[in-house]
Protein backbone atom coordinates (compact mmCIF):
# COMPACT_ATOMS: atom_id res chain seq x y z
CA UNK A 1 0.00 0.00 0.00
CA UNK A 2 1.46 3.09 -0.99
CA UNK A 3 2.42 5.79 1.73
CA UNK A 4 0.68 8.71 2.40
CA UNK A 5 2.65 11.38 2.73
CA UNK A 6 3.08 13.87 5.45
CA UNK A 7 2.19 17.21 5.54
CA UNK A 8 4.69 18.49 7.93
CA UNK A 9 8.51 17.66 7.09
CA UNK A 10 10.28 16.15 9.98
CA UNK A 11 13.59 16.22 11.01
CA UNK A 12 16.16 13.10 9.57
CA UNK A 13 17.39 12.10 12.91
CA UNK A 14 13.53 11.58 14.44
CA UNK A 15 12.56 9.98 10.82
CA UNK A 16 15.10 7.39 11.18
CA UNK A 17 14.94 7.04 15.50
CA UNK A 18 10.95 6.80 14.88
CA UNK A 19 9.57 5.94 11.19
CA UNK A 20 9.74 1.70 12.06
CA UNK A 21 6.60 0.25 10.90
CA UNK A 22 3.89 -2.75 10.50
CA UNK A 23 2.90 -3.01 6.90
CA UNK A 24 -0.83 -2.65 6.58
CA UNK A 25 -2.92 -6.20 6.53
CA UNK A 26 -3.31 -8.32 3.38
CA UNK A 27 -6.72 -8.59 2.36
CA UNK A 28 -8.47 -12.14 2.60
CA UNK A 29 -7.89 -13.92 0.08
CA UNK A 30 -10.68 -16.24 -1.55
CA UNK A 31 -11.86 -19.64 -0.23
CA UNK A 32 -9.70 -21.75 -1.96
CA UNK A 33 -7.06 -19.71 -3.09
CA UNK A 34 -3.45 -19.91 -2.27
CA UNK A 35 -2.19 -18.70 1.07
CA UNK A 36 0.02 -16.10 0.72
CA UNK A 37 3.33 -15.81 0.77
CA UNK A 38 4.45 -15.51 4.48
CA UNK A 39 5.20 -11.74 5.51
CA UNK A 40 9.04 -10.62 5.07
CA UNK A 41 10.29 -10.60 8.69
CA UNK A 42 10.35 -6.85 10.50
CA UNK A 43 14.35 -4.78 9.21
CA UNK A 44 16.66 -4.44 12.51
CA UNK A 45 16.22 -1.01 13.09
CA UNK A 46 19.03 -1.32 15.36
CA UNK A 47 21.60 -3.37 12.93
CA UNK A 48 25.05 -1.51 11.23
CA UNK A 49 26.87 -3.49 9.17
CA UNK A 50 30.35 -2.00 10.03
CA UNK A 51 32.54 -2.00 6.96
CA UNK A 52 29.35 -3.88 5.08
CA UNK A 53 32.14 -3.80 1.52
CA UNK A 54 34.20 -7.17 3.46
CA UNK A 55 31.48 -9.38 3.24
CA UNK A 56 31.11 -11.63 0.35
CA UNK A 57 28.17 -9.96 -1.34
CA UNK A 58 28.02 -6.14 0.23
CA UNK A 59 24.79 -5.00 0.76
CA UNK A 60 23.16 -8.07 -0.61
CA UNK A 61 24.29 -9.97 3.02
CA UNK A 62 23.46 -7.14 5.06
CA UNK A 63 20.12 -7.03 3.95
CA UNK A 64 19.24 -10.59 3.94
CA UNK A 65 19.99 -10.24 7.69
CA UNK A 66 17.77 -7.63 8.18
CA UNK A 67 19.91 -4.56 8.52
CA UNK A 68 19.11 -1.09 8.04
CA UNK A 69 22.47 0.51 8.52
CA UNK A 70 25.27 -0.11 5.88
CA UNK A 71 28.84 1.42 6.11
CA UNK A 72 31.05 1.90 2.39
CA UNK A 73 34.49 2.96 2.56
CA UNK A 74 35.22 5.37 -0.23
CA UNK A 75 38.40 7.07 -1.95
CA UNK A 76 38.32 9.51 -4.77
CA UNK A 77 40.50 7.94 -8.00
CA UNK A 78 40.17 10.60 -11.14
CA UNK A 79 36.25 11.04 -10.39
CA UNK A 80 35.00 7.52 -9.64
CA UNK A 81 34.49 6.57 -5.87
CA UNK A 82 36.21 3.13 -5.11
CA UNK A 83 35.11 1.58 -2.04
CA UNK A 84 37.79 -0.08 0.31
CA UNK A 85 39.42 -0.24 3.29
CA UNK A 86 42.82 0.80 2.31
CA UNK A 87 44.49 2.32 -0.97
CA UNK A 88 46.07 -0.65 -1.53
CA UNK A 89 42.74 -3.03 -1.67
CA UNK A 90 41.21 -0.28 -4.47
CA UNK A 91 39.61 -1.57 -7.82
CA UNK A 92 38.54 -0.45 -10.16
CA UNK A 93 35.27 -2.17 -10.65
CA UNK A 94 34.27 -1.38 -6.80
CA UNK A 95 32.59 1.55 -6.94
CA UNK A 96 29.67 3.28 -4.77
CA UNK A 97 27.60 3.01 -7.92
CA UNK A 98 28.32 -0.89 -8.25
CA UNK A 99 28.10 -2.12 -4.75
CA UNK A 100 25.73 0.34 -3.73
CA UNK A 101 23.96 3.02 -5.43
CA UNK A 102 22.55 0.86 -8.36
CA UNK A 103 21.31 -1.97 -6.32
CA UNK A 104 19.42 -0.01 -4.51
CA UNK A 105 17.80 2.04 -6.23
CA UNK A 106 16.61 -1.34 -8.08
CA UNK A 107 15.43 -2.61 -5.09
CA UNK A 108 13.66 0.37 -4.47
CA UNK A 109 11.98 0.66 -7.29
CA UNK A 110 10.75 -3.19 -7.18
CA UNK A 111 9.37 -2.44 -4.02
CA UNK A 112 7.21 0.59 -4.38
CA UNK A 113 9.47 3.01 -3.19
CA UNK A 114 11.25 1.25 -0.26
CA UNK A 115 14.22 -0.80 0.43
CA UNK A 116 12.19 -3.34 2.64
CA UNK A 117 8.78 -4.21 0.54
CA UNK A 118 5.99 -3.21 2.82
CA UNK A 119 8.17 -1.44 5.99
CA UNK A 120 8.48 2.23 5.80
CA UNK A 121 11.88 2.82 7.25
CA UNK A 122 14.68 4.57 5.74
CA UNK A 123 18.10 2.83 5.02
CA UNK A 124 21.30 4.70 6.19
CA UNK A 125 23.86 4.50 3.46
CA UNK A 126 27.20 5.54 5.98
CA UNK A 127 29.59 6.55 3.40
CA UNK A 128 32.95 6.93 5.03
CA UNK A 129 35.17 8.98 3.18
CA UNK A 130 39.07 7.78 3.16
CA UNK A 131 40.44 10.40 0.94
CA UNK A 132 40.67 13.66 1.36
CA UNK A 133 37.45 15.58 2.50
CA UNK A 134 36.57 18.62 0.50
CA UNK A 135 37.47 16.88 -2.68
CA UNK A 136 35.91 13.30 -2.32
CA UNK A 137 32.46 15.12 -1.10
CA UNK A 138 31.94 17.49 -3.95
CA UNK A 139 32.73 14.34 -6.08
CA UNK A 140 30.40 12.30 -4.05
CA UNK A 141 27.67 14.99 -4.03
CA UNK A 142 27.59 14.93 -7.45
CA UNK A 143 27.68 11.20 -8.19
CA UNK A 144 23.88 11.39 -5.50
CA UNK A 145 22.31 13.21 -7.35
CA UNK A 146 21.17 10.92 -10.17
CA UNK A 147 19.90 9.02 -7.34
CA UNK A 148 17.90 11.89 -5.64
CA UNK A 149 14.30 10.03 -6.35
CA UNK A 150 14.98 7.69 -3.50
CA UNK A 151 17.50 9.80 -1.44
CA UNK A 152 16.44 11.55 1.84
CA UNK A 153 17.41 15.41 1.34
CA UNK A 154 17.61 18.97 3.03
CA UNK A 155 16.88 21.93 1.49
CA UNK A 156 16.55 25.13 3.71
CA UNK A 157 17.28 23.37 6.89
CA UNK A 158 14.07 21.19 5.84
CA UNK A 159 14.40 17.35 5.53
CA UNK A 160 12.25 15.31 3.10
CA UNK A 161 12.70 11.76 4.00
CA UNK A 162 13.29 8.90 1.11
CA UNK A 163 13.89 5.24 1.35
CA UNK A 164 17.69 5.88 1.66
CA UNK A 165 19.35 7.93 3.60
CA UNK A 166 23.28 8.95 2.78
CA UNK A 167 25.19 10.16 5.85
CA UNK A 168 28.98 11.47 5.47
CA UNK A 169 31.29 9.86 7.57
CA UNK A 170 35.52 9.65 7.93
CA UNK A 171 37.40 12.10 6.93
CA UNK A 172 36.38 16.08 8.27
CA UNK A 173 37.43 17.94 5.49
CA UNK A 174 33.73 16.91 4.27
CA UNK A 175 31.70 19.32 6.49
CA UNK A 176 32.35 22.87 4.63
CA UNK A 177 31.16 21.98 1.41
CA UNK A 178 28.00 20.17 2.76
CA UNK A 179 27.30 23.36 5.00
CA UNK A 180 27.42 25.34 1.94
CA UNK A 181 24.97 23.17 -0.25
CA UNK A 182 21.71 24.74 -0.55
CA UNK A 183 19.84 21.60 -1.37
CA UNK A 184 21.65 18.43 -0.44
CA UNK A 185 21.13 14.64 -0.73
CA UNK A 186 23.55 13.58 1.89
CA UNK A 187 23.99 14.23 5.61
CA UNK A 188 26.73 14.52 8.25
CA UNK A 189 27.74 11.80 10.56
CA UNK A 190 28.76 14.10 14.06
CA UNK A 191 30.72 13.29 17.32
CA UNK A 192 29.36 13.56 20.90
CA UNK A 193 31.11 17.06 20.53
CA UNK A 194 28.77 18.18 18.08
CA UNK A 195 25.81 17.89 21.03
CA UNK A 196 24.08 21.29 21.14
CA UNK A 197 25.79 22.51 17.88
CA UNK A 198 24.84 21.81 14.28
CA UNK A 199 20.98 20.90 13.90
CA UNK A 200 19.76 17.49 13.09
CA UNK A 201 19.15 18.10 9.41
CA UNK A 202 22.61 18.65 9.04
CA UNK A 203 23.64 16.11 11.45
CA UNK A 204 21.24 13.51 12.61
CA UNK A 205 23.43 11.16 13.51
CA UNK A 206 26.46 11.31 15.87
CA UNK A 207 29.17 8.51 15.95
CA UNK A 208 32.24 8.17 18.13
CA UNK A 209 35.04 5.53 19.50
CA UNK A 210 33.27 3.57 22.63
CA UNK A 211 36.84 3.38 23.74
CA UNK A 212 37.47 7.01 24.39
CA UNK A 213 34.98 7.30 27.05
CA UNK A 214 34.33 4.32 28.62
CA UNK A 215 36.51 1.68 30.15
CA UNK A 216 33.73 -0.89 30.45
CA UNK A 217 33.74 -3.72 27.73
CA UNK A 218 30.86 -6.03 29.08
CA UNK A 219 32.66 -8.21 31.90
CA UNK A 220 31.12 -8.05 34.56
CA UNK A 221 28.48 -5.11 35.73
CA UNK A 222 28.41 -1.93 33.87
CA UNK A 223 30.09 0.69 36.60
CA UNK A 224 26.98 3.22 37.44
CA UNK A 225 28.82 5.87 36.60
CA UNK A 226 29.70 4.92 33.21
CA UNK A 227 25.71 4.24 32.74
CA UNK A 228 24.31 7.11 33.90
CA UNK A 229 27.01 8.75 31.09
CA UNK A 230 25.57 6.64 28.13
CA UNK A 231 22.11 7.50 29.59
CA UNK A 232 22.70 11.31 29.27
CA UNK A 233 24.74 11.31 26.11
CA UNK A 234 21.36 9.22 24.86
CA UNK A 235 18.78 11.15 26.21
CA UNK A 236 20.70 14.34 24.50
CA UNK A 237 20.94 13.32 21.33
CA UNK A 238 17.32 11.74 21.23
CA UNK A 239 15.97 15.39 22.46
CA UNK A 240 18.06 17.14 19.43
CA UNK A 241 16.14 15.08 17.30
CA UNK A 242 19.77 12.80 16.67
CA UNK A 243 20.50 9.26 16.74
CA UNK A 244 23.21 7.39 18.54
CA UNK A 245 26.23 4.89 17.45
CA UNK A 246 29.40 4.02 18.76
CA UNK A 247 32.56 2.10 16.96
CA UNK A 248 35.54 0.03 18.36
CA UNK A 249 32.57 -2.02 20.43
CA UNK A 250 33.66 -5.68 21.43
CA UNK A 251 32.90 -8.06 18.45
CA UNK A 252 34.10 -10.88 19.46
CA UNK A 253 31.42 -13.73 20.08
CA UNK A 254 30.73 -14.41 23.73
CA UNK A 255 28.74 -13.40 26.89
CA UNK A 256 31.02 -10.00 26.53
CA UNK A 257 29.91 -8.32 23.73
CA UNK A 258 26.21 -9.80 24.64
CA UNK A 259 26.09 -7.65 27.95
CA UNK A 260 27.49 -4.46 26.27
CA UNK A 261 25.02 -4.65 23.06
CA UNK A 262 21.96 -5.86 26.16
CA UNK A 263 23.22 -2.13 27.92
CA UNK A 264 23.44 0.03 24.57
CA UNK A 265 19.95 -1.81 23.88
CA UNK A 266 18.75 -0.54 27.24
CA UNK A 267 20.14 3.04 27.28
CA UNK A 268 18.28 3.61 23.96
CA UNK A 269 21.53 3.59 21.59
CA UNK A 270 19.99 3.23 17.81
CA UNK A 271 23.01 1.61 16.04
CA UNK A 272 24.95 -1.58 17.20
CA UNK A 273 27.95 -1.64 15.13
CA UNK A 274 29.17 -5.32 13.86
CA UNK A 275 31.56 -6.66 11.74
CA UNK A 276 29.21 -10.29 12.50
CA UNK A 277 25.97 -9.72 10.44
CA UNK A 278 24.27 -13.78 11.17
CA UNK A 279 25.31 -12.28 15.40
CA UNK A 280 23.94 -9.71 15.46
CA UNK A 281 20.51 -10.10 13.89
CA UNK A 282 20.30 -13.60 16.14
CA UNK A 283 21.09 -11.99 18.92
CA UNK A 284 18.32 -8.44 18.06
CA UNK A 285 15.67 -11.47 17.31
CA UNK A 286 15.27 -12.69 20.22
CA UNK A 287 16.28 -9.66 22.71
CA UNK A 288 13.80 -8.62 25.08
């Protein structure tokens, strides 16, 4: 069933915190017919496939899995965007468009104008930029745009929402050109220092290293102290209208990384990061 769409235009970081939800109820189908097909389960809202380009079929995997947060490493080479980790691991046939851009805006268009057929949520595209800043973003704002029908944008400080969203990530040098865009089909991927600054339809999401400001890595109890941090960092970017995600969390199977993803769960934290996409959706699938 198609959307309707709003009247009022919301901000990114609330769109992608709140938009989760049911798709409307088949009608009955007639005695005798076919049952249909069973429902597609529910996207993770909660799932980020950290450096999603490793896996043996990037974005395809992710998806399968149910995530709705992707991560591409890019580098500028002439004016094509290769995605990899390193400079050395770059080729030529790896590009945004390639692993990214063109599958989903297939998918998209096979299923009525959203990545997951009958869920209205909006996939973040995390595009971390490896190369210089300035540079690789004017390149990469240009290569969006042929893509704008299903991108999330910002015009005016104003945010229309799409199936896909494109947040800028990596390398800093990215920020002043995006500030100076006066319509623009990607967004900026903050730090906890950016709390209280830049508004949410520039930056409604803010990322940062788990290791810089908390010693806890899930053995044993979570010191109070260090919870009642998460809690306020949480509750802060939640009433800017952001969402939340932290790197360099333990990945390593085990009862570890299950207690710190149950506490990020429980301080409201909208992005576990993993490297282990079959973990982390068994693990979101049966969390209570």
């Amino acid at each position: 069933m198609p959307r309707t769409r709003r009247a009022a235009v919301i901000t990114l970081g609330a769109a992608l915190a709140g938009s989760f939800a049911i798709p409307a109820r088949a009608a009955a189908h007639p005695a005798g017919a076919p049952a249909p097909a069973a429902r597609p389960r529910p996207p993770l809202r909660h799932a980020h496939a950290h450096n999603d380009y490793a896996h043996p079929h990037p974005l395809a995997d992710a998806l399968a899995h149910g995530f709705n947060s992707v991560e591409a490493d890019i580098w500028l080479v002439g004016d094509r965007l290769l995605v990899a980790h390193d400079a050395s691991e770059l080729d030529p046939t790896r590009t945004l468009e390639a692993l990214y851009l063109d599958p989903l805006l297939r998918r998209v268009r096979s299923h009525h104008g959203r990545v997951y057929a009958g869920y209205d949520v909006t996939l973040q595209l995390l595009i971390d930029i490896k190369s210089e800043g300035r540079a690789t973003y004017q390149a990469l704002s240009r290569h969006l745009r042929p893509y704008r029908t299903m991108l999330s944008a910002c015009s005016g400080g104003r945010v229309r929402r799409g199936a896909v969203a494109a947040v800028v990530s990596g390398d800093r040098g990215a920020r002043i050109p995006m500030e100076a865009e006066r319509v623009r089909y990607a967004f900026y991927d903050g730090r906890l220092a950016d709390l209280g600054g830049a508004p949410a339809s520039f930056a409604p999401l803010v990322s940062d290293n788990w290791t810089q400001f908390f010693t806890w890595r899930g053995a044993g109890p979570m010191p109070e102290r260090e919870r009642a941090t998460l809690g306020r960092i949480v509750t802060t970017a939640h009433a800017e209208g952001r969402t939340v995600r932290f790197w360099a969390t333990p990945d390593q199977p085990g009862p570890e990384r299950e207690a710190l993803w149950r506490e990020l769960l429980a301080a409201g934290v909208d992005y576990l990061n993993t490297d282990d996409l079959a973990g982390l959706e068994a693990f979101l699938r049966t969390a209570r």
